[in-house]
C-alpha atoms as a PDB file:
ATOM      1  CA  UNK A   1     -21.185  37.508-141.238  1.00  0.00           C
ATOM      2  CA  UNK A   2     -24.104  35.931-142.864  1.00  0.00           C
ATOM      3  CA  UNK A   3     -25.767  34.193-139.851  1.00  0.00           C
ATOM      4  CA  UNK A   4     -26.319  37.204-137.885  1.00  0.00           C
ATOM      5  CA  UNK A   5     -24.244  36.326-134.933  1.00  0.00           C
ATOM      6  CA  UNK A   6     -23.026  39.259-132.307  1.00  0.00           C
ATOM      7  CA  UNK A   7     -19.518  37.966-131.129  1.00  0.00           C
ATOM      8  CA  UNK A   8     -16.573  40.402-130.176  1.00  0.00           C
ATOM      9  CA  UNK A   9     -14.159  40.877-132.434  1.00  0.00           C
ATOM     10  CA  UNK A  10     -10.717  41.495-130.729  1.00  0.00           C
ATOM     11  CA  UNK A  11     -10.475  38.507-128.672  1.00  0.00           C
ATOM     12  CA  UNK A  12      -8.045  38.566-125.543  1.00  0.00           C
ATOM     13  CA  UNK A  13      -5.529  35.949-125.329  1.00  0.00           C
ATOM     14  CA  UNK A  14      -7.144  32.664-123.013  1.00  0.00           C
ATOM     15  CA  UNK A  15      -4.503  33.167-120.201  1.00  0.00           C
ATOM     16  CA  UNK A  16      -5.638  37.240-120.250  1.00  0.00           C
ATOM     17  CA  UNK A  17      -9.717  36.157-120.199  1.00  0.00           C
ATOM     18  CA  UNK A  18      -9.145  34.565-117.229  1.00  0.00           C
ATOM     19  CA  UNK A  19      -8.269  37.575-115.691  1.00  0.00           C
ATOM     20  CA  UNK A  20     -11.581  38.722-116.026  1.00  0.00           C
ATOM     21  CA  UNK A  21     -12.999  35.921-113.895  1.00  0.00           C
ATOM     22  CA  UNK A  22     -11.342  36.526-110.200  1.00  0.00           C
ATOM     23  CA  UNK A  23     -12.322  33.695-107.545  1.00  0.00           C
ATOM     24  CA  UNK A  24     -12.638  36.216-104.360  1.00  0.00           C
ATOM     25  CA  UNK A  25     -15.824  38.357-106.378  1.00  0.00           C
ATOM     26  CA  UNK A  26     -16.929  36.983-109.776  1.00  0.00           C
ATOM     27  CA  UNK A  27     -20.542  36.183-109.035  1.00  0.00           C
ATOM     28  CA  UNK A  28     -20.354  32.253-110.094  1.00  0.00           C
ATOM     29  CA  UNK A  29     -17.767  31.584-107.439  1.00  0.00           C
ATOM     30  CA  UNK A  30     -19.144  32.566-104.233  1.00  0.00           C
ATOM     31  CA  UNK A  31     -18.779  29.931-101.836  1.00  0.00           C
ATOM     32  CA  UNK A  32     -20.884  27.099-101.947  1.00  0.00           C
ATOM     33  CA  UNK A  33     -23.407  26.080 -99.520  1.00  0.00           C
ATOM     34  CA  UNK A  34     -24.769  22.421 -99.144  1.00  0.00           C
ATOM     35  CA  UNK A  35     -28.602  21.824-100.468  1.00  0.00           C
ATOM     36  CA  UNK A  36     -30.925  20.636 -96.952  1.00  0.00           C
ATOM     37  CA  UNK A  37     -33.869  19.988 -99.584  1.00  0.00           C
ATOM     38  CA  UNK A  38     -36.564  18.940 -96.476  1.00  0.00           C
ATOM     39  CA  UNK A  39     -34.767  19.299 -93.564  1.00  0.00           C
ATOM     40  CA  UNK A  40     -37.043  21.280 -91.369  1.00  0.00           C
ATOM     41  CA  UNK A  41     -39.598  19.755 -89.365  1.00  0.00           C
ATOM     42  CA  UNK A  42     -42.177  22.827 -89.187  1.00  0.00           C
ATOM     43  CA  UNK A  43     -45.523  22.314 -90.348  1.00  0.00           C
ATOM     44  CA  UNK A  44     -45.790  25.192 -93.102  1.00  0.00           C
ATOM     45  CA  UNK A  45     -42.251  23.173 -94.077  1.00  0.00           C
ATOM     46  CA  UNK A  46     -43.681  20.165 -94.902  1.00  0.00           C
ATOM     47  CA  UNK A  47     -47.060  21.740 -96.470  1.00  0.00           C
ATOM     48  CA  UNK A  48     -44.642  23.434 -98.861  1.00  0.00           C
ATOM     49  CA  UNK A  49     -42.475  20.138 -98.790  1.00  0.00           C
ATOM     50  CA  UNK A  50     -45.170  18.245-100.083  1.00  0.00           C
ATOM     51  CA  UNK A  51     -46.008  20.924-102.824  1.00  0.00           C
ATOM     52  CA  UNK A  52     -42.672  20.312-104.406  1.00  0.00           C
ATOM     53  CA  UNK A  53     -42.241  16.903-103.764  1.00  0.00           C
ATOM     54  CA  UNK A  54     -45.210  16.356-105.839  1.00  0.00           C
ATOM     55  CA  UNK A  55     -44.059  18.596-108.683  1.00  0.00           C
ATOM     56  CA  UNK A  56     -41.036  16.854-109.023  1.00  0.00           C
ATOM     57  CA  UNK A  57     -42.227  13.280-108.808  1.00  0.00           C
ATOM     58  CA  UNK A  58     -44.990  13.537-111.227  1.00  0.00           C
ATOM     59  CA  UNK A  59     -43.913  16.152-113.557  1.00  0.00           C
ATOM     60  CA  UNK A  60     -40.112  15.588-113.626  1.00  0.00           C
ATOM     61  CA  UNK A  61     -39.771  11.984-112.770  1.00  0.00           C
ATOM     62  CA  UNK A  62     -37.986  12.591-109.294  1.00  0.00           C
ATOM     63  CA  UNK A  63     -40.794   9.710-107.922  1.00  0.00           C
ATOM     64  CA  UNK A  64     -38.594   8.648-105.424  1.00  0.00           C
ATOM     65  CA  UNK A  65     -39.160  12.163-103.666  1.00  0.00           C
ATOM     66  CA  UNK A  66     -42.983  10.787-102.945  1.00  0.00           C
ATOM     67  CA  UNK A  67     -45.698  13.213-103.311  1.00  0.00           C
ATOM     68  CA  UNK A  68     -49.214  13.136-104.442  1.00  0.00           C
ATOM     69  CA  UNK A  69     -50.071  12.715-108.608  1.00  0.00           C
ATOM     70  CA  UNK A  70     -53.360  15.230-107.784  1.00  0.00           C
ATOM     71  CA  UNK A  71     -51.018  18.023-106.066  1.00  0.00           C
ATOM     72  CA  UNK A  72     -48.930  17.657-109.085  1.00  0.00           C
ATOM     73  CA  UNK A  73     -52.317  18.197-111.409  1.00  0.00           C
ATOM     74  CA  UNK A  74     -53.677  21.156-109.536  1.00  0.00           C
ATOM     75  CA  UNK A  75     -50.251  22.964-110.049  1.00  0.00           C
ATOM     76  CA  UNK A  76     -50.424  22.707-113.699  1.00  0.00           C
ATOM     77  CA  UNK A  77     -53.415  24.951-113.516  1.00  0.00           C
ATOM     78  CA  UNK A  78     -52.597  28.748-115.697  1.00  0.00           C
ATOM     79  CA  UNK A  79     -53.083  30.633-112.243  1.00  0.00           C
ATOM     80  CA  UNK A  80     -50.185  28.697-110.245  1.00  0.00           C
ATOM     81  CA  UNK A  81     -47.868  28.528-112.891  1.00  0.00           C
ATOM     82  CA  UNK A  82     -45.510  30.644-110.667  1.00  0.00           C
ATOM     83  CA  UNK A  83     -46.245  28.572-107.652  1.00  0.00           C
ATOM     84  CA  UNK A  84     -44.965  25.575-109.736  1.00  0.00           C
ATOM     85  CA  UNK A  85     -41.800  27.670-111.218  1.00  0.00           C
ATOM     86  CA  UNK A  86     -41.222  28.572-107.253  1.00  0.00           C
ATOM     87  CA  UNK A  87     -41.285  24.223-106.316  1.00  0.00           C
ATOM     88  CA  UNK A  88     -38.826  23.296-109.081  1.00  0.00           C
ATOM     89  CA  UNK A  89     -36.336  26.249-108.107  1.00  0.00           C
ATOM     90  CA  UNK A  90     -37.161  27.841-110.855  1.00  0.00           C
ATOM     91  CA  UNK A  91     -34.670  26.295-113.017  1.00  0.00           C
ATOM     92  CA  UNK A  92     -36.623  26.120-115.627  1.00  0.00           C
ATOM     93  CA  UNK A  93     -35.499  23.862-118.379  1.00  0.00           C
ATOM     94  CA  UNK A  94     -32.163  23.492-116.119  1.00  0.00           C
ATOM     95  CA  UNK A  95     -34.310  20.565-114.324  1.00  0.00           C
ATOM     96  CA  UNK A  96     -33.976  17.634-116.693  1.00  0.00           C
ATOM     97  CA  UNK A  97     -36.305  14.539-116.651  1.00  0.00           C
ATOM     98  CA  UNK A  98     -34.793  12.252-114.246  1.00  0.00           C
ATOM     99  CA  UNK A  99     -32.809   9.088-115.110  1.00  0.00           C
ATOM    100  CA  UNK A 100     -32.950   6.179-112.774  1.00  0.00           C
ATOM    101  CA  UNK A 101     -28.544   5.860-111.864  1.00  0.00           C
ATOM    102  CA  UNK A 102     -28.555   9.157-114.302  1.00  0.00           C
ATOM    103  CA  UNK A 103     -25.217  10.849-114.896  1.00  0.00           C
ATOM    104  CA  UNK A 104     -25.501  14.525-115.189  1.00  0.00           C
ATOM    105  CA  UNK A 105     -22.628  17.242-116.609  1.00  0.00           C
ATOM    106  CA  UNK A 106     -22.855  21.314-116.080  1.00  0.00           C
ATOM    107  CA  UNK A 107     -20.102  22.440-118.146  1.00  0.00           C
ATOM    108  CA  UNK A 108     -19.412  25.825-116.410  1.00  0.00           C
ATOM    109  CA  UNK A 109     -20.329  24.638-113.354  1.00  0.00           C
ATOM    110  CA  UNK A 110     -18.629  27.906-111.136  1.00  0.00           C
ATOM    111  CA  UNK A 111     -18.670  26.842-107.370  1.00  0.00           C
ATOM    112  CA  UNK A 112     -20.959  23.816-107.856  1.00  0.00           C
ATOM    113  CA  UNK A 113     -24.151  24.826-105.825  1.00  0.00           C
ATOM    114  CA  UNK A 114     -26.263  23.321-109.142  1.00  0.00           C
ATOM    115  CA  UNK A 115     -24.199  19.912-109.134  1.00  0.00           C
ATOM    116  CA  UNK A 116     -25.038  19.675-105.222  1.00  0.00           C
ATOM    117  CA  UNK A 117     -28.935  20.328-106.133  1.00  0.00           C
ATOM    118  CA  UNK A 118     -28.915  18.088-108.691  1.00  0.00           C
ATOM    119  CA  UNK A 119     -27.031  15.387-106.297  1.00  0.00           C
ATOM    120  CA  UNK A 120     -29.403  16.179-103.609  1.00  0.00           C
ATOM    121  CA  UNK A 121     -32.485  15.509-105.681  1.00  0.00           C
ATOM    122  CA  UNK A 122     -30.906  11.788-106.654  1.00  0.00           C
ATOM    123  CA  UNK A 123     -28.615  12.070-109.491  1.00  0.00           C
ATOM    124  CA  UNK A 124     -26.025   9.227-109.107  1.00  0.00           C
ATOM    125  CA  UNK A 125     -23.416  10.631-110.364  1.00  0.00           C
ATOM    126  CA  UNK A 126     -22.695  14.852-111.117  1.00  0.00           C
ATOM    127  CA  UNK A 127     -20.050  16.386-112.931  1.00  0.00           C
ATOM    128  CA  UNK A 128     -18.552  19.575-113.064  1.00  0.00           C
ATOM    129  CA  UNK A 129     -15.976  21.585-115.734  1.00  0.00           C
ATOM    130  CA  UNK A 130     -14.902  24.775-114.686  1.00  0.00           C
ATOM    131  CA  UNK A 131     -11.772  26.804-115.676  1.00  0.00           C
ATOM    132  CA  UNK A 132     -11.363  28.109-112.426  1.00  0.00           C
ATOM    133  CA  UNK A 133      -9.177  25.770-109.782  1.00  0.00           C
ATOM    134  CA  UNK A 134     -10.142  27.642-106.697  1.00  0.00           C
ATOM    135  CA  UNK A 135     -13.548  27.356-107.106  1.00  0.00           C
ATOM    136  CA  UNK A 136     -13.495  23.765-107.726  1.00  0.00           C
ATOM    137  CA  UNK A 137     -11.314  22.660-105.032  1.00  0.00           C
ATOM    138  CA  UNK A 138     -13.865  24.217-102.928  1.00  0.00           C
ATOM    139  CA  UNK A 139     -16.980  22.651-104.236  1.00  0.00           C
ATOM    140  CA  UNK A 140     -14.966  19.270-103.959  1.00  0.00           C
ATOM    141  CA  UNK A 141     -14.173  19.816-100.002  1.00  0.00           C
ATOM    142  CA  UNK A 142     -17.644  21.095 -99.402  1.00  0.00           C
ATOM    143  CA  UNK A 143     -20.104  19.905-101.497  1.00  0.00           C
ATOM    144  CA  UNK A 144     -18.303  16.134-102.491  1.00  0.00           C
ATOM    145  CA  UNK A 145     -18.615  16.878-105.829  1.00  0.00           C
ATOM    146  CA  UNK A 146     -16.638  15.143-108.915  1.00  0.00           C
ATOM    147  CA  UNK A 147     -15.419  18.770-110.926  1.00  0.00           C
ATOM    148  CA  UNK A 148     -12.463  19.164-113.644  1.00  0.00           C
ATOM    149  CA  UNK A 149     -10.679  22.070-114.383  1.00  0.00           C
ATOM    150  CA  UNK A 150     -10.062  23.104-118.219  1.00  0.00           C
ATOM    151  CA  UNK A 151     -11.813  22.969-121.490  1.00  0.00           C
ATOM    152  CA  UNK A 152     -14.261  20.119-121.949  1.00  0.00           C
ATOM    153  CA  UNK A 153     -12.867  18.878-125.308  1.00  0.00           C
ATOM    154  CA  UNK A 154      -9.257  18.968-123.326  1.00  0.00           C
ATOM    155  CA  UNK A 155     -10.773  16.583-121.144  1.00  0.00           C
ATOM    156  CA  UNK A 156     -11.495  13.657-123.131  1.00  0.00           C
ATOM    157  CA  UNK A 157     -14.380  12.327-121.253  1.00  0.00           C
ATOM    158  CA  UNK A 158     -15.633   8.979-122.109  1.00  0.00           C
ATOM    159  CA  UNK A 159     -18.216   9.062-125.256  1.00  0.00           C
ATOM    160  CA  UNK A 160     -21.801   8.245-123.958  1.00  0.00           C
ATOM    161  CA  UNK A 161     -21.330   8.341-120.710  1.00  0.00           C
ATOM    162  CA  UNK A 162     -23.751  11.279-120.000  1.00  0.00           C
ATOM    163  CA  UNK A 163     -27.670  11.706-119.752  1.00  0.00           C
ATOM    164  CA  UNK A 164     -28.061  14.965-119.247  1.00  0.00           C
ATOM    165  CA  UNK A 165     -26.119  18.124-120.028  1.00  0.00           C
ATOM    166  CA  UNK A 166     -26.399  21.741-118.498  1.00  0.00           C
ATOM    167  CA  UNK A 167     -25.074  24.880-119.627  1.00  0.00           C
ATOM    168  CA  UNK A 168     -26.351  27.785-117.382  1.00  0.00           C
ATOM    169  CA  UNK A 169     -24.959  31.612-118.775  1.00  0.00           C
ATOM    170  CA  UNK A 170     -21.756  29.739-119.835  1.00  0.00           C
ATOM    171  CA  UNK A 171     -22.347  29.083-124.139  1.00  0.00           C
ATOM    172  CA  UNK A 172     -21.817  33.225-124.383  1.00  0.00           C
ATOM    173  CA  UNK A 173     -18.158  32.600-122.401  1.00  0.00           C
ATOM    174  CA  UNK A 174     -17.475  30.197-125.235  1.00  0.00           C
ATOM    175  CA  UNK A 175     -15.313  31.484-128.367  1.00  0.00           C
ATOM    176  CA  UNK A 176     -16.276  28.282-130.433  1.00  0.00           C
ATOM    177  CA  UNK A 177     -19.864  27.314-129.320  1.00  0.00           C
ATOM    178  CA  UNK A 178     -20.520  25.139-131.968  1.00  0.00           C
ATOM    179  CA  UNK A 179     -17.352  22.867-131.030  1.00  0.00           C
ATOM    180  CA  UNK A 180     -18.255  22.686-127.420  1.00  0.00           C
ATOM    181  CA  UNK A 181     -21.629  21.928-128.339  1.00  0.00           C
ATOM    182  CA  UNK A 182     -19.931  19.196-130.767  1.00  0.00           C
ATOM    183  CA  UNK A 183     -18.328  17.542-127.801  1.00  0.00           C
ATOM    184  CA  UNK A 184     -21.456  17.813-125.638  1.00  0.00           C
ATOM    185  CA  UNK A 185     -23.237  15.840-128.386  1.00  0.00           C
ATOM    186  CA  UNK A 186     -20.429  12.644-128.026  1.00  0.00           C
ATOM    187  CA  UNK A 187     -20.344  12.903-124.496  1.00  0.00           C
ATOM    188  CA  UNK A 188     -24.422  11.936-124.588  1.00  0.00           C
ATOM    189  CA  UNK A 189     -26.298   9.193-124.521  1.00  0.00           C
ATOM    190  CA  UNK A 190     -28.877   8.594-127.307  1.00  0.00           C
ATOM    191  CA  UNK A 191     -31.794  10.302-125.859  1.00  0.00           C
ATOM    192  CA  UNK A 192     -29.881  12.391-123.749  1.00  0.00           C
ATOM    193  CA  UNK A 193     -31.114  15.689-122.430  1.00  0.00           C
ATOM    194  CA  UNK A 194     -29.314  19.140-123.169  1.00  0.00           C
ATOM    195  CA  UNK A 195     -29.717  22.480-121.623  1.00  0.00           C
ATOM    196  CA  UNK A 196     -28.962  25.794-122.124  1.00  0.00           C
ATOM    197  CA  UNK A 197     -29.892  29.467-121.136  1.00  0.00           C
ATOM    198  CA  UNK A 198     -28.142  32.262-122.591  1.00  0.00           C
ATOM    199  CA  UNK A 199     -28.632  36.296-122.899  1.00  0.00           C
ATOM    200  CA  UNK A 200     -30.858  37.039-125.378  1.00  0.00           C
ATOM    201  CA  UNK A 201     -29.433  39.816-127.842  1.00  0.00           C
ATOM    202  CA  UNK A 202     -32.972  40.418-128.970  1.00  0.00           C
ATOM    203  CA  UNK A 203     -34.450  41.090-125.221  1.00  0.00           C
ATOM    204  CA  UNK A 204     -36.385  44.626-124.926  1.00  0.00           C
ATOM    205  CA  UNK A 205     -33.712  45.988-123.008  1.00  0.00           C
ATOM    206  CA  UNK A 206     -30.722  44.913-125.225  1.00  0.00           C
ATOM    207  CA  UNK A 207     -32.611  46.997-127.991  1.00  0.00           C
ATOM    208  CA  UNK A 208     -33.466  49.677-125.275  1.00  0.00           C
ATOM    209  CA  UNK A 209     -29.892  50.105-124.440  1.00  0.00           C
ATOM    210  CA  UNK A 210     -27.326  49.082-127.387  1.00  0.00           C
ATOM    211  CA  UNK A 211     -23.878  48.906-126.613  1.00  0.00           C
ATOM    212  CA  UNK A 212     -24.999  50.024-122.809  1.00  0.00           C
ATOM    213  CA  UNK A 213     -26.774  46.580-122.384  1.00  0.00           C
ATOM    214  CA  UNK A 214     -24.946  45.136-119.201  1.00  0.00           C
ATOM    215  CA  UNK A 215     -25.050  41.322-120.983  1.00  0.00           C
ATOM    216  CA  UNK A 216     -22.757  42.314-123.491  1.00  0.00           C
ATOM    217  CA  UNK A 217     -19.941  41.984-121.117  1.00  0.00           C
ATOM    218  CA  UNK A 218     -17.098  42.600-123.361  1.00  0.00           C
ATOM    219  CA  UNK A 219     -14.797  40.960-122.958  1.00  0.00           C
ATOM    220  CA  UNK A 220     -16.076  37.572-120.835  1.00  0.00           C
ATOM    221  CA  UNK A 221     -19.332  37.620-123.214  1.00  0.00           C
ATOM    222  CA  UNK A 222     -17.329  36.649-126.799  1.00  0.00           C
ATOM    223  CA  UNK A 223     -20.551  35.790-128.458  1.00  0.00           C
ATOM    224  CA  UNK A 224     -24.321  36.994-128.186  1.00  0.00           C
ATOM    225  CA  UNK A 225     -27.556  34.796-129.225  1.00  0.00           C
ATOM    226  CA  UNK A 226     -30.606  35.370-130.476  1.00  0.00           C
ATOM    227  CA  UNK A 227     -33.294  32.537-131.035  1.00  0.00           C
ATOM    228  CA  UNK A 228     -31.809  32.096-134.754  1.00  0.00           C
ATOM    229  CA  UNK A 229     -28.174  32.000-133.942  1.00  0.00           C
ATOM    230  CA  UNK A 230     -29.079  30.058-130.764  1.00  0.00           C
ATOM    231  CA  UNK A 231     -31.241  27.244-132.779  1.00  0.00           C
ATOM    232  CA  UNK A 232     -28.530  27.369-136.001  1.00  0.00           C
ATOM    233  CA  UNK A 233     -25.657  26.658-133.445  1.00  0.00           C
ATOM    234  CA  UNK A 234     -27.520  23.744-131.334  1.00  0.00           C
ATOM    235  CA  UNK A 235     -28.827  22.202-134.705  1.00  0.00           C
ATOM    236  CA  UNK A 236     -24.941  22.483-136.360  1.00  0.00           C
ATOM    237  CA  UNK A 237     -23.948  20.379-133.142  1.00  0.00           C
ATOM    238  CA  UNK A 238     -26.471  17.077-134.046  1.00  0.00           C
ATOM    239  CA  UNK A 239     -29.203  17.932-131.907  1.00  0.00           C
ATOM    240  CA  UNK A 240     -33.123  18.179-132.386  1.00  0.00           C
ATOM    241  CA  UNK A 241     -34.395  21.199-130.038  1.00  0.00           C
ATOM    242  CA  UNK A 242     -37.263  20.575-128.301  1.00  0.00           C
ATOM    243  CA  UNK A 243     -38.529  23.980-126.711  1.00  0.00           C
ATOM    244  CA  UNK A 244     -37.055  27.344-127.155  1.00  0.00           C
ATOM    245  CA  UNK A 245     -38.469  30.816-125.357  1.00  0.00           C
ATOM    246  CA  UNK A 246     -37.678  33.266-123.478  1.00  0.00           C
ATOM    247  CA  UNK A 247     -37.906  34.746-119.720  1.00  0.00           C
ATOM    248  CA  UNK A 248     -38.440  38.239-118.942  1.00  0.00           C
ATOM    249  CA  UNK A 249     -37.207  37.357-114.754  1.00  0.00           C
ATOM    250  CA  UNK A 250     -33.965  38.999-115.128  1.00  0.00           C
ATOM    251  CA  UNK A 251     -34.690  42.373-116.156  1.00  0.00           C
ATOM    252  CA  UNK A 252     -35.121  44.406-113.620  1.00  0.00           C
ATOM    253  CA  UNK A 253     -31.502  43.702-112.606  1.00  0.00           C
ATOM    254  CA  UNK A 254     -29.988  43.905-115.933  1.00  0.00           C
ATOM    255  CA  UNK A 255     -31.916  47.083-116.841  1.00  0.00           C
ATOM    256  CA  UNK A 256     -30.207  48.383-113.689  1.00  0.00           C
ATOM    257  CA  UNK A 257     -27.196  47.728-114.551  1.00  0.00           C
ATOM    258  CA  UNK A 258     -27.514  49.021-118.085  1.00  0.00           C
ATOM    259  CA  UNK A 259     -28.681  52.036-117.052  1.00  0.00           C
ATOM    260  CA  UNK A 260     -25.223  52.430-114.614  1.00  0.00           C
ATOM    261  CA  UNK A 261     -23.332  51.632-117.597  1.00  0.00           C
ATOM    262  CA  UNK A 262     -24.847  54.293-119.982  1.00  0.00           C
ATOM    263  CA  UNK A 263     -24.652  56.723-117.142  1.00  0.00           C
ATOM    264  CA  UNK A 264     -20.950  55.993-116.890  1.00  0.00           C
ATOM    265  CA  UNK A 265     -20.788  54.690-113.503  1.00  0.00           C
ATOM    266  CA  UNK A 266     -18.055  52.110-113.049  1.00  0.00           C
ATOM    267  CA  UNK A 267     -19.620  48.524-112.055  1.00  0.00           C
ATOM    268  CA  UNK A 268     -17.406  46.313-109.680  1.00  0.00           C
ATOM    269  CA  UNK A 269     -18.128  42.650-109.090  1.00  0.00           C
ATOM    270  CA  UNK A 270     -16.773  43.465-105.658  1.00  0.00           C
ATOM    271  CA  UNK A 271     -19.328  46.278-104.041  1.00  0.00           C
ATOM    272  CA  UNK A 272     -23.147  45.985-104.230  1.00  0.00           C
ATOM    273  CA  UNK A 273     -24.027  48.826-106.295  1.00  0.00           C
ATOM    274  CA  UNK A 274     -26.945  51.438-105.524  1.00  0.00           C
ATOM    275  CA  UNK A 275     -29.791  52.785-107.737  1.00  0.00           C
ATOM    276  CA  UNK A 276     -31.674  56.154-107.773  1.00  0.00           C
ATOM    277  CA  UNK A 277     -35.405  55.863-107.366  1.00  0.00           C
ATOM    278  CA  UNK A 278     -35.496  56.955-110.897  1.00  0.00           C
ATOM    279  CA  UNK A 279     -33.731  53.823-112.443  1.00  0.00           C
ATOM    280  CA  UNK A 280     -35.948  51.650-110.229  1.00  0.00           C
ATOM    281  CA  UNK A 281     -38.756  52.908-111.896  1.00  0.00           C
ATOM    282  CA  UNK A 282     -37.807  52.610-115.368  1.00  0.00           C
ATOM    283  CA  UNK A 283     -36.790  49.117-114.664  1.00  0.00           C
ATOM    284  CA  UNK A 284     -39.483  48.478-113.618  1.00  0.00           C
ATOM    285  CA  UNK A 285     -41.189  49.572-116.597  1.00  0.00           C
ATOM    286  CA  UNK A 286     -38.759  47.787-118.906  1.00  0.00           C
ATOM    287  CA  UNK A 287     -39.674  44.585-116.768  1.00  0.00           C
ATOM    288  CA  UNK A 288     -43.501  45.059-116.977  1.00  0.00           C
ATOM    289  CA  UNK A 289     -42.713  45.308-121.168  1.00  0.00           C
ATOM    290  CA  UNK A 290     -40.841  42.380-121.093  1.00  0.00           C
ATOM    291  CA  UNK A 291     -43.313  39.737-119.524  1.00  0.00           C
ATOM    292  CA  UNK A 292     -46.068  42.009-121.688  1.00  0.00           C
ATOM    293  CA  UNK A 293     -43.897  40.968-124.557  1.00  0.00           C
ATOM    294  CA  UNK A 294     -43.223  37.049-123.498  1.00  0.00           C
ATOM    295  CA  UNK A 295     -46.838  36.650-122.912  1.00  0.00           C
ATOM    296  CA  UNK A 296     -47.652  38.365-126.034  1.00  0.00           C
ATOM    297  CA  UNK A 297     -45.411  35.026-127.860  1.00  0.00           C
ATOM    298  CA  UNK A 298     -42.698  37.400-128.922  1.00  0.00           C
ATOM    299  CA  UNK A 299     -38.950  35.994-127.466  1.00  0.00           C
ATOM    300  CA  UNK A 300     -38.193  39.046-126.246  1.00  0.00           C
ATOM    301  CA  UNK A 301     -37.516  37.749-122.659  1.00  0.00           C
ATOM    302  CA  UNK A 302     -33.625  38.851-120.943  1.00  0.00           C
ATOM    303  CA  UNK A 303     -32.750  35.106-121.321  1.00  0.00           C
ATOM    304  CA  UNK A 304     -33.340  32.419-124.029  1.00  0.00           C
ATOM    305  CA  UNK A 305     -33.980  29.125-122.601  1.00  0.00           C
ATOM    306  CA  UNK A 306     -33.376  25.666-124.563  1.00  0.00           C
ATOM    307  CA  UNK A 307     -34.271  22.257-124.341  1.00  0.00           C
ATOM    308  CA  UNK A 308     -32.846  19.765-126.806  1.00  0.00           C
ATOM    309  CA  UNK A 309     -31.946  15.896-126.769  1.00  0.00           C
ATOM    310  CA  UNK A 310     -29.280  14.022-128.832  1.00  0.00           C
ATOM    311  CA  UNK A 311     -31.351  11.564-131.407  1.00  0.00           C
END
């Protein structure tokens, strides 16, 4: 009770959580689509192609992608910040530094659509751990990716055999995040890059809306981080954190959907839901105070975002 952790209490059983997470509507298993990075042959195409091709080779490492090292520069200026965001996906510190015959584990990898990014950009070898089989078997047939179903420690995956790790809104899922993020730390190489982005319990809108925030997601959320309990969990696990912020992106949507929930109107994963003008506008308020507050230093963004390596 000390650390300050939000985690829920009364914990279903693991064969009624997966319940929770139904392959024909939970957002993480839609089917997956192949990646055609620069497949079209238009000119404003390969203007934009060469845009990200330069980001990525001389910011990321990707230098096999070609590009130009003064693009690269002249993205890194304040003003096109979003521009450069835009050319790496915006995945944030989901894109690691590239590793020449790199290996590369998301551990809650859903349908796979990351691995096959990831795969596309030159990765030699992707790996995905999911607990749902359905999902898998499809991003195997479809995307030709190497997936496992289960818990990662279950697996017993060979020690060191990983240079990058990626953990994208799947830590909260976790009822022990400090023993996942244990075996995450074995399965690296020395040196080897870790990621993680996770709802931040401290976000504007989480202390806007209380129990009504929609990332509390009782009971698939067991446990909710702030930048303390986030950094105290990763450091527990052996690792030395290199960046940790947050993003304000998500919450418009999340404000949304918190302000369904307080107005008790039931949310399905199955049917798009609709918003009054009135709950546009106030999320779009609670958006404009979140970036107000990122940009003001504060980690008040919907989402923390971390970057670590294993020493």
């Amino acid at each position: 009770r000390a650390c300050g952790l939000v985690y829920v209490e009364d914990r279903p059983s693991d064969a009624a959580l997966r319940s929770f997470y139904p392959s024909d509507s939970y957002y993480a298993y839609k089917p997956p689509v192949p990646h055609a990075l620069f497949g079209s042959k238009a000119l404003s195409a390969q203007l934009w192609y060469a845009i990200k091709r330069s980001v990525l080779a001389w910011d990321f490492g990707y230098e096999h992608l070609g590009g130009h090292r003064w693009l690269a520069a002249c993205l890194r200026l304040p003003f096109l910040h979003w521009l450069r965001r835009r050319a790496t996906f915006w995945l944030d510190v989901l894109l690691p530094r590239y590793v020449d015959n790199g290996s590369l584990l998301e551990v809650g990898c859903g349908s796979g659509m990351y691995l096959a990014l990831m795969k596309a950009l030159g990765w030699k070898r992707v790996v995905g751990v999911d607990i749902n089989q359905e999902a898998l078997e499809r991003a195997r047939q479809t995307l030709g990716v190497e997936v496992h179903c289960g818990s990662l420690p279950a697996l017993k995956l060979a020690a060191a055999s990983f240079d990058a790790v990626s953990l994208s809104h799947t830590l909260e899922h976790i009822g022990d995040p400090v023993a996942l993020l244990t075996e995450i730390h074995r399965l690296l190489k020395p040196g080897g890059q870790l990621a993680i982005i996770v709802p931040n319990i401290d976000s504007v809108s989480s202390q806007a809306y209380g129990v009504d925030w929609f990332h509390l997601d009782v009971p698939r959320h067991l446990v909710s981080f702030d930048r303390r309990t986030l950094s105290a969990a990763v450091n527990q696990a052996g690792f030395t954190i290199e960046s940790l912020g947050s993003s304000p992106r998500s919450a418009y949507i999340v404000t949304l959907l918190s302000l369904n929930r307080r107005a008790g109107i039931p949310h399905s994963d199955r049917v798009e839901p609709r918003f009054p003008a009135t709950f546009h506008a106030r999320a779009a308020l609670m958006s404009l105070r979140a970036r107000v507050a990122c940009g003001l230093g504060r980690t008040a963004g919907e989402e923390l975002l971390l970057s670590a390596v294993k020493p």
